[in-house]
Protein backbone atom coordinates (compact mmCIF):
# COMPACT_ATOMS: atom_id res chain seq x y z
CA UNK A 1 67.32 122.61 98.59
CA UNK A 2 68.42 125.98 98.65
CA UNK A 3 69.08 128.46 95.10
CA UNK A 4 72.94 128.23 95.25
CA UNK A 5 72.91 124.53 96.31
CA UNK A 6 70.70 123.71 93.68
CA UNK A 7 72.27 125.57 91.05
CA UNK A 8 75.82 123.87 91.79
CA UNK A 9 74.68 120.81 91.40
CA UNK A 10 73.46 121.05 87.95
CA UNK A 11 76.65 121.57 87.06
CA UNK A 12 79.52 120.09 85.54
CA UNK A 13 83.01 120.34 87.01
CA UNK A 14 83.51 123.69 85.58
CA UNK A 15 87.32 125.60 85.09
CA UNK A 16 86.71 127.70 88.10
CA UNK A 17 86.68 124.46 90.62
CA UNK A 18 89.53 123.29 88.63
CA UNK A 19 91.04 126.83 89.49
CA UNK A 20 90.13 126.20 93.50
CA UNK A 21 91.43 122.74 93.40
CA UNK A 22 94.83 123.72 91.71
CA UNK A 23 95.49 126.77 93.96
CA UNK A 24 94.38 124.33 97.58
CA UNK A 25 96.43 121.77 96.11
CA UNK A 26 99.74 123.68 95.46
CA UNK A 27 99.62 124.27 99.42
CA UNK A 28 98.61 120.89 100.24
CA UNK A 29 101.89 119.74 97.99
CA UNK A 30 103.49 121.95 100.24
CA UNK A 31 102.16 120.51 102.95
CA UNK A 32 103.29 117.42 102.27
CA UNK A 33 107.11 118.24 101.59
CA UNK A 34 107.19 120.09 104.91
CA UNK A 35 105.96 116.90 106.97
CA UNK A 36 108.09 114.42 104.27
CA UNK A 37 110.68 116.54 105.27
CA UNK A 38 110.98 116.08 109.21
CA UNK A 39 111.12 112.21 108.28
CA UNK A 40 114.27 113.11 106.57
CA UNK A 41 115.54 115.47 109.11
CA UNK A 42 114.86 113.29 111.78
CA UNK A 43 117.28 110.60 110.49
CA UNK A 44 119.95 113.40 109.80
CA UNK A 45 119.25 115.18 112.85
CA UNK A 46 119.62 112.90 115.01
CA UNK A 47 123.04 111.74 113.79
CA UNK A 48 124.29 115.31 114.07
CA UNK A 49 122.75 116.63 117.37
CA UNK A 50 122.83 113.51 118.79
CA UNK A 51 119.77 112.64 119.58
CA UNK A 52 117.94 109.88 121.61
CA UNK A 53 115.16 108.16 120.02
CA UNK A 54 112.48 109.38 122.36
CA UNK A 55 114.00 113.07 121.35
CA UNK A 56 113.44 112.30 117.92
CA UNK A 57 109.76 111.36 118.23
CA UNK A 58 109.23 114.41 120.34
CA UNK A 59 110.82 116.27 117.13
CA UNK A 60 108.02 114.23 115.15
CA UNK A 61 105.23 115.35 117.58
CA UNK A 62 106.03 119.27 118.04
CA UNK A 63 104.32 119.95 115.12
CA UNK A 64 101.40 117.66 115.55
CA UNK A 65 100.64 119.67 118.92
CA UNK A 66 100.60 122.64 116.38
CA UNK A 67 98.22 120.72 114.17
CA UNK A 68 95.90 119.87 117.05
CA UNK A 69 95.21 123.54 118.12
CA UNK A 70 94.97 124.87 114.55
CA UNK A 71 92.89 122.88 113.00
CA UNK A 72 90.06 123.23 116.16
CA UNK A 73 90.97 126.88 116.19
CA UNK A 74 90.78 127.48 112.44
CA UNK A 75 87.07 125.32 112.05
CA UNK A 76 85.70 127.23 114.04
CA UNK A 77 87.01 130.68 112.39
CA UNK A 78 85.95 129.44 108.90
CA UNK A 79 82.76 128.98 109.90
CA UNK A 80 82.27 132.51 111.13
CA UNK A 81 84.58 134.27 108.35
CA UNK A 82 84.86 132.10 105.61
CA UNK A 83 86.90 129.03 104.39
CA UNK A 84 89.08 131.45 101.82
CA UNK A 85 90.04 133.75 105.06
CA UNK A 86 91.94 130.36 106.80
CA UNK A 87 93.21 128.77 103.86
CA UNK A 88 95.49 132.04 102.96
CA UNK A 89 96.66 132.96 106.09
CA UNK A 90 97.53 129.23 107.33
CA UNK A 91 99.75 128.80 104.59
CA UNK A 92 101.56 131.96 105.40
CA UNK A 93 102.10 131.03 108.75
CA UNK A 94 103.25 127.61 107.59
CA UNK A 95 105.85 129.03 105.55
CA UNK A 96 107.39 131.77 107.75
CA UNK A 97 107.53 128.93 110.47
CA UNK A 98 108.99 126.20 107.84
CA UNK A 99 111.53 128.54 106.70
CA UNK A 100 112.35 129.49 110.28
CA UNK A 101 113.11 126.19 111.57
CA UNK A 102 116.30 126.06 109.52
CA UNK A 103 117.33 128.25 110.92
CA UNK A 104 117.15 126.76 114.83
CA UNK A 105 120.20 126.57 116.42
CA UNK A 106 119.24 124.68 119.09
CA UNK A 107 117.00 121.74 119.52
CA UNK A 108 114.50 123.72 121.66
CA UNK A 109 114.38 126.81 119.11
CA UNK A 110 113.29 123.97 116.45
CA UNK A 111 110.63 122.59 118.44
CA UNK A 112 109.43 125.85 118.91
CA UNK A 113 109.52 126.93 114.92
CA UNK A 114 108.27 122.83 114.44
CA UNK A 115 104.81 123.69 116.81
CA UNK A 116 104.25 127.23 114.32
CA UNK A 117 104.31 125.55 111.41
CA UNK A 118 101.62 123.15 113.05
CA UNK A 119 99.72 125.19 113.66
CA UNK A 120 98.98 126.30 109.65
CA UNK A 121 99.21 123.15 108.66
CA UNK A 122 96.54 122.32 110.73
CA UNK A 123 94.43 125.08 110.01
CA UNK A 124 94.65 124.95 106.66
CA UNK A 125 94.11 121.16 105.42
CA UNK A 126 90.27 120.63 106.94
CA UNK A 127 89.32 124.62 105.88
CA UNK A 128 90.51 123.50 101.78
CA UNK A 129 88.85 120.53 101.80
CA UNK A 130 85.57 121.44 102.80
CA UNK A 131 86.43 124.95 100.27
CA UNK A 132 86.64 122.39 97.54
CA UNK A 133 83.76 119.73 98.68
CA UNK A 134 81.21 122.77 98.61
CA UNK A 135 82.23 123.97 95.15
CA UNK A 136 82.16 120.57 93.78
CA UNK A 137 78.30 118.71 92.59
CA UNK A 138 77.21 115.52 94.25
CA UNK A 139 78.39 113.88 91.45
CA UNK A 140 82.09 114.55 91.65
CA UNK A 141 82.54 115.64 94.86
CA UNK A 142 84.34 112.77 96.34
CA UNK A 143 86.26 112.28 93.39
CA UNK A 144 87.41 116.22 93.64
CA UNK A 145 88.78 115.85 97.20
CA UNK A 146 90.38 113.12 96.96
CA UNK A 147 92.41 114.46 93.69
CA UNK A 148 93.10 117.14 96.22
CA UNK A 149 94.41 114.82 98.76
CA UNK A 150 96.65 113.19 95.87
CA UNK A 151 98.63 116.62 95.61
CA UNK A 152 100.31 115.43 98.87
CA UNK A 153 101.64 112.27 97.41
CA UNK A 154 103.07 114.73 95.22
CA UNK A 155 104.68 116.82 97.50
CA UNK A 156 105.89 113.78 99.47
CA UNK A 157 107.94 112.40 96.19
CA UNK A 158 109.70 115.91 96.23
CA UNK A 159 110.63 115.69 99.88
CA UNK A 160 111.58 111.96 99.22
CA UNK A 161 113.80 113.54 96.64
CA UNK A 162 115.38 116.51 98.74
CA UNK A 163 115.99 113.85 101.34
CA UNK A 164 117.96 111.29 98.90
CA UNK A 165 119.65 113.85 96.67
CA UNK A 166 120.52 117.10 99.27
CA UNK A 167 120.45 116.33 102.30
CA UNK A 168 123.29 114.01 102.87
CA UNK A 169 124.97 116.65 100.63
CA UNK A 170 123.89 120.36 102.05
CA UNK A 171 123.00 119.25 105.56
CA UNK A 172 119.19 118.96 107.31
CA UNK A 173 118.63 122.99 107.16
CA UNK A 174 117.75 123.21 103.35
CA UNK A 175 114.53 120.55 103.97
CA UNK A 176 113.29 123.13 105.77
CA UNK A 177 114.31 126.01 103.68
CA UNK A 178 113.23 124.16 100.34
CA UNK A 179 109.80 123.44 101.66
CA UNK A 180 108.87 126.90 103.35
CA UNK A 181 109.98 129.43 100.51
CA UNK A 182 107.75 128.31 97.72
CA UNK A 183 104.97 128.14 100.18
CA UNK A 184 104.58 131.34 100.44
CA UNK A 185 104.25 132.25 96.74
CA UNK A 186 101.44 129.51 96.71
CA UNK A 187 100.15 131.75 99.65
CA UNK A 188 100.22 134.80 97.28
CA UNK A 189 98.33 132.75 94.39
CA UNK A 190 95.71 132.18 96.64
CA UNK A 191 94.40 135.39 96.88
CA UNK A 192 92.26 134.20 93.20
CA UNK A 193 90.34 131.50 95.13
CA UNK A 194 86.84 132.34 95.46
CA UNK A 195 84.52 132.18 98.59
CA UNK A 196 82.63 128.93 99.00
CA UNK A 197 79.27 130.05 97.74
CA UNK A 198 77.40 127.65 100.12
CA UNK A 199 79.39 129.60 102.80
CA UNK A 200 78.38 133.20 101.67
CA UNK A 201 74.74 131.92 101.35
CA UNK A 202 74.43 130.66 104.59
CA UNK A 203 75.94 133.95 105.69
CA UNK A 204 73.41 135.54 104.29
CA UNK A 205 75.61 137.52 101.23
CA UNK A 206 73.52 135.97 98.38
CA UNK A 207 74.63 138.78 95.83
CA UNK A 208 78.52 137.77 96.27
CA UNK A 209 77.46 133.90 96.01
CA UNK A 210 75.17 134.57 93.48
CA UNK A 211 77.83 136.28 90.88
CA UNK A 212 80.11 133.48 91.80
CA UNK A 213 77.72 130.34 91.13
CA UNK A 214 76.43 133.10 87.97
CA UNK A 215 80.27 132.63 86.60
CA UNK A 216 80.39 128.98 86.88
CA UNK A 217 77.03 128.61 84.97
CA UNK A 218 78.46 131.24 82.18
CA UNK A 219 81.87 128.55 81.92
CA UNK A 220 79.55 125.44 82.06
CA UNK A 221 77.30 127.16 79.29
CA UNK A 222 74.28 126.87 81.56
CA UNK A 223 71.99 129.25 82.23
CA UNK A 224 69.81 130.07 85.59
CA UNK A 225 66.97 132.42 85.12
CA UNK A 226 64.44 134.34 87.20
CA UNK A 227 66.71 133.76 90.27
CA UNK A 228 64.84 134.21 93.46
CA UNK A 229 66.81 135.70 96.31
CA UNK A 230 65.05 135.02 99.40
CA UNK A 231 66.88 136.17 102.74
CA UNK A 232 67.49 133.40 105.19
CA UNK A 233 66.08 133.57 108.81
CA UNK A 234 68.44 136.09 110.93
CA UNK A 235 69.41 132.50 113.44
CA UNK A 236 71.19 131.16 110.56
CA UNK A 237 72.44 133.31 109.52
CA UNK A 238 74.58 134.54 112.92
CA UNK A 239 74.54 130.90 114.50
CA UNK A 240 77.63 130.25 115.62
CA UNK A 241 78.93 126.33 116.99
CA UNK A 242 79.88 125.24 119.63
CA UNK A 243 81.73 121.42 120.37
CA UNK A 244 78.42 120.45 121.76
CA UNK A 245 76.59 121.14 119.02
CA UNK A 246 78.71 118.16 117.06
CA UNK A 247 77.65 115.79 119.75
CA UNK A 248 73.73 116.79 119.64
CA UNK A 249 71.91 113.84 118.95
CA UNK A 250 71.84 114.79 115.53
CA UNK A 251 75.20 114.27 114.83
CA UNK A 252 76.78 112.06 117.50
CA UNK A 253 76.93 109.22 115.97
CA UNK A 254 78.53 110.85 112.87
CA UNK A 255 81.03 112.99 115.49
CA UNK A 256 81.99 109.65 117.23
CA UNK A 257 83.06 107.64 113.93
CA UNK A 258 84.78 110.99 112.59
CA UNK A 259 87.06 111.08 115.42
CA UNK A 260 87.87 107.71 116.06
CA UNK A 261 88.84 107.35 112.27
CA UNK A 262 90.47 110.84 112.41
CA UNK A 263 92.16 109.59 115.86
CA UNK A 264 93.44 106.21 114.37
CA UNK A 265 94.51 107.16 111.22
CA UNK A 266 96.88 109.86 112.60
CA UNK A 267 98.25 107.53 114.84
CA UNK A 268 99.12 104.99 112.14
CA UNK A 269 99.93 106.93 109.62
CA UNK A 270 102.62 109.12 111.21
CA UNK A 271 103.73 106.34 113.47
CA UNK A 272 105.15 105.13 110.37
CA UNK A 273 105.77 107.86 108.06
CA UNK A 274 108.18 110.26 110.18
CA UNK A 275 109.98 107.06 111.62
CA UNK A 276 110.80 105.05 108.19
CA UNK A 277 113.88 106.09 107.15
CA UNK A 278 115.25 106.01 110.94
CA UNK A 279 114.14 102.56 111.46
CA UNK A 280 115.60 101.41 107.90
CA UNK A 281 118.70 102.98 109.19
CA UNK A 282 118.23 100.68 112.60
CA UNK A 283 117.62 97.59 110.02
CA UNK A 284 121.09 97.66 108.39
CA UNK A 285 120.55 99.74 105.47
CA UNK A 286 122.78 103.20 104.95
CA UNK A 287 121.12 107.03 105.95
CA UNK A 288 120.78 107.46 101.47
CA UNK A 289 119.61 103.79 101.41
CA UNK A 290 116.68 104.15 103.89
CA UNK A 291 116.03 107.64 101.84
CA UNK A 292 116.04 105.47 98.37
CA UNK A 293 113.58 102.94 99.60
CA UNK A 294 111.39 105.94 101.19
CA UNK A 295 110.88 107.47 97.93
CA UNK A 296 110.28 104.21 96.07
CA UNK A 297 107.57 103.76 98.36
CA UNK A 298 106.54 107.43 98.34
CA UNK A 299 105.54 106.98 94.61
CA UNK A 300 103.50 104.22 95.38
CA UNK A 301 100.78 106.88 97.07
CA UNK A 302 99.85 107.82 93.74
CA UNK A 303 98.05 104.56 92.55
CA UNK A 304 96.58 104.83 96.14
CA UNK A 305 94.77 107.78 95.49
CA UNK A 306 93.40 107.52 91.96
CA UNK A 307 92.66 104.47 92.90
CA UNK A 308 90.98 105.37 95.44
CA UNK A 309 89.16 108.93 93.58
CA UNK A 310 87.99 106.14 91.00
CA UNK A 311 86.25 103.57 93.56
CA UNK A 312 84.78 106.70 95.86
CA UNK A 313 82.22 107.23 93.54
CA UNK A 314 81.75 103.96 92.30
CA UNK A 315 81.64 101.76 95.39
CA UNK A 316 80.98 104.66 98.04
CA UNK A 317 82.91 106.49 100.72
CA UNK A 318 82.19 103.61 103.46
CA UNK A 319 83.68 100.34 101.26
CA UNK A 320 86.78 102.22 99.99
CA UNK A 321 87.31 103.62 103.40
CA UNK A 322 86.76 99.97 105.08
CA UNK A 323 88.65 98.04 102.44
CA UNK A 324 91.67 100.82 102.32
CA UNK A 325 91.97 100.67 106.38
CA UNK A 326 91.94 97.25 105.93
CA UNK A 327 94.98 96.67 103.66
CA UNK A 328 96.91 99.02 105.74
CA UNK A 329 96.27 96.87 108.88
CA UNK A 330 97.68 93.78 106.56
CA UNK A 331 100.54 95.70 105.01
CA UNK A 332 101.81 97.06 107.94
CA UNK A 333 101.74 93.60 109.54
CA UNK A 334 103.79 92.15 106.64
CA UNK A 335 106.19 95.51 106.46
CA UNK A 336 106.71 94.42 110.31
CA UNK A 337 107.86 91.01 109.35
CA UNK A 338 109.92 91.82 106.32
CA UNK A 339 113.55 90.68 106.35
CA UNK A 340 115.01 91.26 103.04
CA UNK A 341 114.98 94.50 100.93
CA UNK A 342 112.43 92.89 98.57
CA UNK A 343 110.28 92.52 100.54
CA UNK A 344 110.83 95.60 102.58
CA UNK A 345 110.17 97.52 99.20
CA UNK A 346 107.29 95.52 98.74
CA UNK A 347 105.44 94.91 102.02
CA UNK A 348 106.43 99.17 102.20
CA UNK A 349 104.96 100.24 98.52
CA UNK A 350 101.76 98.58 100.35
CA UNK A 351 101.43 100.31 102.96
CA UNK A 352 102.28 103.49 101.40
CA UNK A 353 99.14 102.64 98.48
CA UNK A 354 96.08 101.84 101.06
CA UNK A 355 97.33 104.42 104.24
CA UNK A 356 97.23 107.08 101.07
CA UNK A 357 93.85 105.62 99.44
CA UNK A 358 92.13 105.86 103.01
CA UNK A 359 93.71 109.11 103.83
CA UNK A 360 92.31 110.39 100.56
CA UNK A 361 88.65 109.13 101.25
CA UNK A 362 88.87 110.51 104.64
CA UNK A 363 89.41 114.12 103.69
CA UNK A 364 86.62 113.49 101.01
CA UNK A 365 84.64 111.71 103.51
CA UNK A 366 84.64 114.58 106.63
CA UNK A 367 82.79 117.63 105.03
CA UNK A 368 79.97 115.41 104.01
CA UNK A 369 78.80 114.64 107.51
CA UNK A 370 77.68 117.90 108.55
CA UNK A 371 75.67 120.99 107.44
CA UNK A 372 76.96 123.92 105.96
CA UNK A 373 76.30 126.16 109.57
CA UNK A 374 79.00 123.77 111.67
CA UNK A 375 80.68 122.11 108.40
CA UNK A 376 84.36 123.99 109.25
CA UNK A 377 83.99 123.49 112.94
CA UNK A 378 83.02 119.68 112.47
CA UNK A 379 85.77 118.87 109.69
CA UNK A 380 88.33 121.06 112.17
CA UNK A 381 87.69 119.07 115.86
CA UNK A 382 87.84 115.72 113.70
CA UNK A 383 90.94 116.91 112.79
CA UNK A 384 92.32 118.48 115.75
CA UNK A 385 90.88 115.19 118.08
CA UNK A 386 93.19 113.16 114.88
CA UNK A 387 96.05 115.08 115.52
CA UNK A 388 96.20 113.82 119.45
CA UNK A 389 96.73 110.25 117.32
CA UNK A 390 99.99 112.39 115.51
CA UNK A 391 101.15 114.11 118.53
CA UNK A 392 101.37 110.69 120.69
CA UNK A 393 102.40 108.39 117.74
CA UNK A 394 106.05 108.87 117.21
CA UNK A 395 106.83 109.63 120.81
CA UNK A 396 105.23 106.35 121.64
CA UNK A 397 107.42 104.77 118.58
CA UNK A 398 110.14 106.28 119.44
CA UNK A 399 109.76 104.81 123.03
CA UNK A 400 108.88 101.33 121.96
CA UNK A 401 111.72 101.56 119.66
CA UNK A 402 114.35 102.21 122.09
CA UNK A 403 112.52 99.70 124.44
CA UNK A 404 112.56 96.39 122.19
CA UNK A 405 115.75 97.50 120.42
CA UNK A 406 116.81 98.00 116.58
CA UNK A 407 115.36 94.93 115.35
CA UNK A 408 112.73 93.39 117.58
CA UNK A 409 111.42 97.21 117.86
CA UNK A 410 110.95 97.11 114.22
CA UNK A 411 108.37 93.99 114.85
CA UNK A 412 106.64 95.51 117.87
CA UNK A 413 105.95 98.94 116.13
CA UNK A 414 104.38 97.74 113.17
CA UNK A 415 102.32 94.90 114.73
CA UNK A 416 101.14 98.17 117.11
CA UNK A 417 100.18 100.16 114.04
CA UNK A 418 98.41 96.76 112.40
CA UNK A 419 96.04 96.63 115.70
CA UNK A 420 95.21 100.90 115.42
CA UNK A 421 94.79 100.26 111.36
CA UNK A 422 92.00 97.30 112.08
CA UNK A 423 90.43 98.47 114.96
CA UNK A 424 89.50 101.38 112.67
CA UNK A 425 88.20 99.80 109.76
CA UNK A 426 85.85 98.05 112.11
CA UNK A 427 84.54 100.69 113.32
CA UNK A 428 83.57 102.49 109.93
CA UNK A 429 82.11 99.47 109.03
CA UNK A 430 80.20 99.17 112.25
CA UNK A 431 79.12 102.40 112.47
CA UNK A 432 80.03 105.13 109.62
CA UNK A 433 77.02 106.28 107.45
CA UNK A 434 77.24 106.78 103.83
CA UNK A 435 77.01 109.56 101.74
CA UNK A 436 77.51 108.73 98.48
CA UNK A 437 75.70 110.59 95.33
CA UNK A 438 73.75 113.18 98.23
CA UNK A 439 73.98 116.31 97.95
CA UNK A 440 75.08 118.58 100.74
CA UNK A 441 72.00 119.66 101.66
CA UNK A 442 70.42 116.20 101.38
CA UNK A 443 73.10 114.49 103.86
CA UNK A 444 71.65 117.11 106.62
CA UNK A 445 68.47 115.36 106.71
CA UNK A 446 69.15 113.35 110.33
């Protein structure tokens, strides 16, 4: 194991992670709000422009084509200049776009804006979580990222809010506006997170990673001495990756279960998420009804991911992932059978706590697979293959939607979503690995 890898995890979680996770996860909140928001817009929207169903899932998967493109893009560019250099200027880009698409005039302006803000959104969510995985010890490093994840149940609740308390009132445009702003102050904190020590090391900068891993040891009271700085070969150092190096022999297997659970879970997730409140409306209930019952069930992501930190460590990555994918297969099933609004709220508070949980162990899950040297680019084309799932789920929903009509649709979509949700979890439990309690240079071993 190399110095700075060895040195981080003697540690405890020290105030300077705490620091990285706080600053990632004020963008990730952000995040979160923007893509909470379209659900909200969408069911506005498409009451005051007009719009077809199909229209509105093409609405839902303009920014998902974004997403695709920037997160394979912005892998591959953290790996060659660093996972701090992607996660400031994605949220910048994010929030100029956000902001921007309140202002469209015209349904083709805002899928234009929608695809920009994609594409930092994209870009930034693999690059933070593999920031904070490579800070974090064995120990806690699953917990860490998925407490990271949580901050998008957070920022979910707030756009659940906007949705039920302003825009009925001020109109679709201050979603957008609300959302954007604030993201680019959290882009201006930023510039305090550290470099990824494991990053600068494998660069070959040992003096900056050194004085950063030195300043975690001073806060952790731990001291390091007689530190050997040894240069690394000149390969590693300027290696750079290439897609086919994810599906060496090496790491096949690994790339293969990545992307189909990347790929599913996309699909599920925001073939439900963006559509809710629309298909609420289509059941009966009023535009600030469907918004009500949204954010009931958006607060019921936050028991899915602490649950979920708590277990990672405890039970593994694998079983939480399996048993999380799982529930969301059931839930979704019942959600797709519900007739009252009890059970609605119920059945829906479900599916909001497992697709969460998973999502959480997921993120946590993805930068453990691979070596530091193609860590971004493998975390970014799991992503980016994912977002395909995102980009074809709502305009398929919207499709089968307006097929089956307003309340045999309902049925059809979620029993879809219950098949995508199972077929996953079988094939993490089939063939995922587990990396639970390894370090990060341990789980290279192949």
């Amino acid at each position: 194991m190399s110095s700075i890898s060895n040195r981080i995890e003697r540690l405890p979680v020290t105030p300077m992670l705490w620091k990285v996770l706080l600053l990632t996860g004020i963008g990730w909140l952000f995040d979160a709000m923007d893509q909470g928001m379209v659900s909200g817009v969408m069911a506005a929207i498409g009451k005051s422009w007009k719009l077809t169903p199909a229209d509105l899932g093409l609405l839902g998967s303009a920014s998902a084509v974004g997403m695709a493109i920037g997160a394979a893009v912005a892998g591959m560019v953290a790996d060659k200049w660093g996972r701090r250099t992607v996660v400031t200027f994605t949220l910048v880009l994010y929030g100029v776009a956000s902001a921007l698409s309140g202002l469209a005039t015209n349904f083709t302006m805002l899928l234009f804006f929608r695809f920009l803000t994609g594409l930092g959104l994209g870009g930034e969510l693999p690059a933070a979580s593999t920031l904070v995985s490579e800070f974090s010890p064995a120990k806690a490093r699953g917990r860490m990222v998925v407490l990271l994840e949580s901050f998008w149940a957070w920022g979910w609740i707030v756009a659940a809010l906007i949705a039920y308390l302003l825009i009925p009132v001020y109109g679709w445009r201050i979603g957008f506006f609300l959302g954007g702003i604030p993201a680019l102050y959290a882009a201006y904190l930023r510039r305090n997170i550290p470099e990824s020590p494991r990053y600068l090391e494998q660069k070959g900068r040992f003096e900056e990673a050194n004085e950063i891993v030195a300043k975690m040891e001073q806060q952790a009271g731990v001291s390091y001495k007689n530190i050997a700085v040894v240069n690394e070969p000149e390969e590693k150092k300027s290696s750079s990756t290439t897609i086919f190096d994810l599906w060496s022999p090496a790491y096949a297997r690994r790339t293969f279960v990545l992307w189909i659970l990347w790929l599913g879970i996309n699909f599920g997730y925001y073939g439900f998420v963006l559509w809710t409140p629309t298909l609420l409306v289509g059941k009966g209930f009023s535009l600030v009804k469907g918004f009500e019952f949204t954010l009931i069930m958006s607060i019921a992501q936050l028991p899915g991911y602490y649950s979920a930190a708590y277990l990672i460590e405890k039970i593994g990555r694998k079983f939480v992932l399996v048993v999380y994918l799982a529930g969301t297969a059931l839930s979704a099933y019942l959600y797709g059978q519900a007739a009252s609004v009890t059970t609605v709220l119920i059945f829906g508070c479900l599916l909001y706590f497992f697709s969460l949980g998973a999502w959480g162990a997921v993120y946590a899950y993805t930068p453990e697979v691979y070596p530091t040297r193609v860590r971004g680019s493998g975390a970014g084309w799991a992503a980016a293959v994912g977002r395909i799932g995102a980009i074809a789920a709502p305009y398929i929903v919207g499709l089968v939607y307006q097929t089956k009509g307003k309340q045999g649709g309902f049925t059809y979509v979620f029993l879809m979503l219950t098949v995508v949700f199972a077929l996953v979890a079988i094939v993490v439990a089939l063939a995922g690995v587990e990396t639970k309690g390894q370090t990060l240079d341990e789980i290279n071993v192949v």
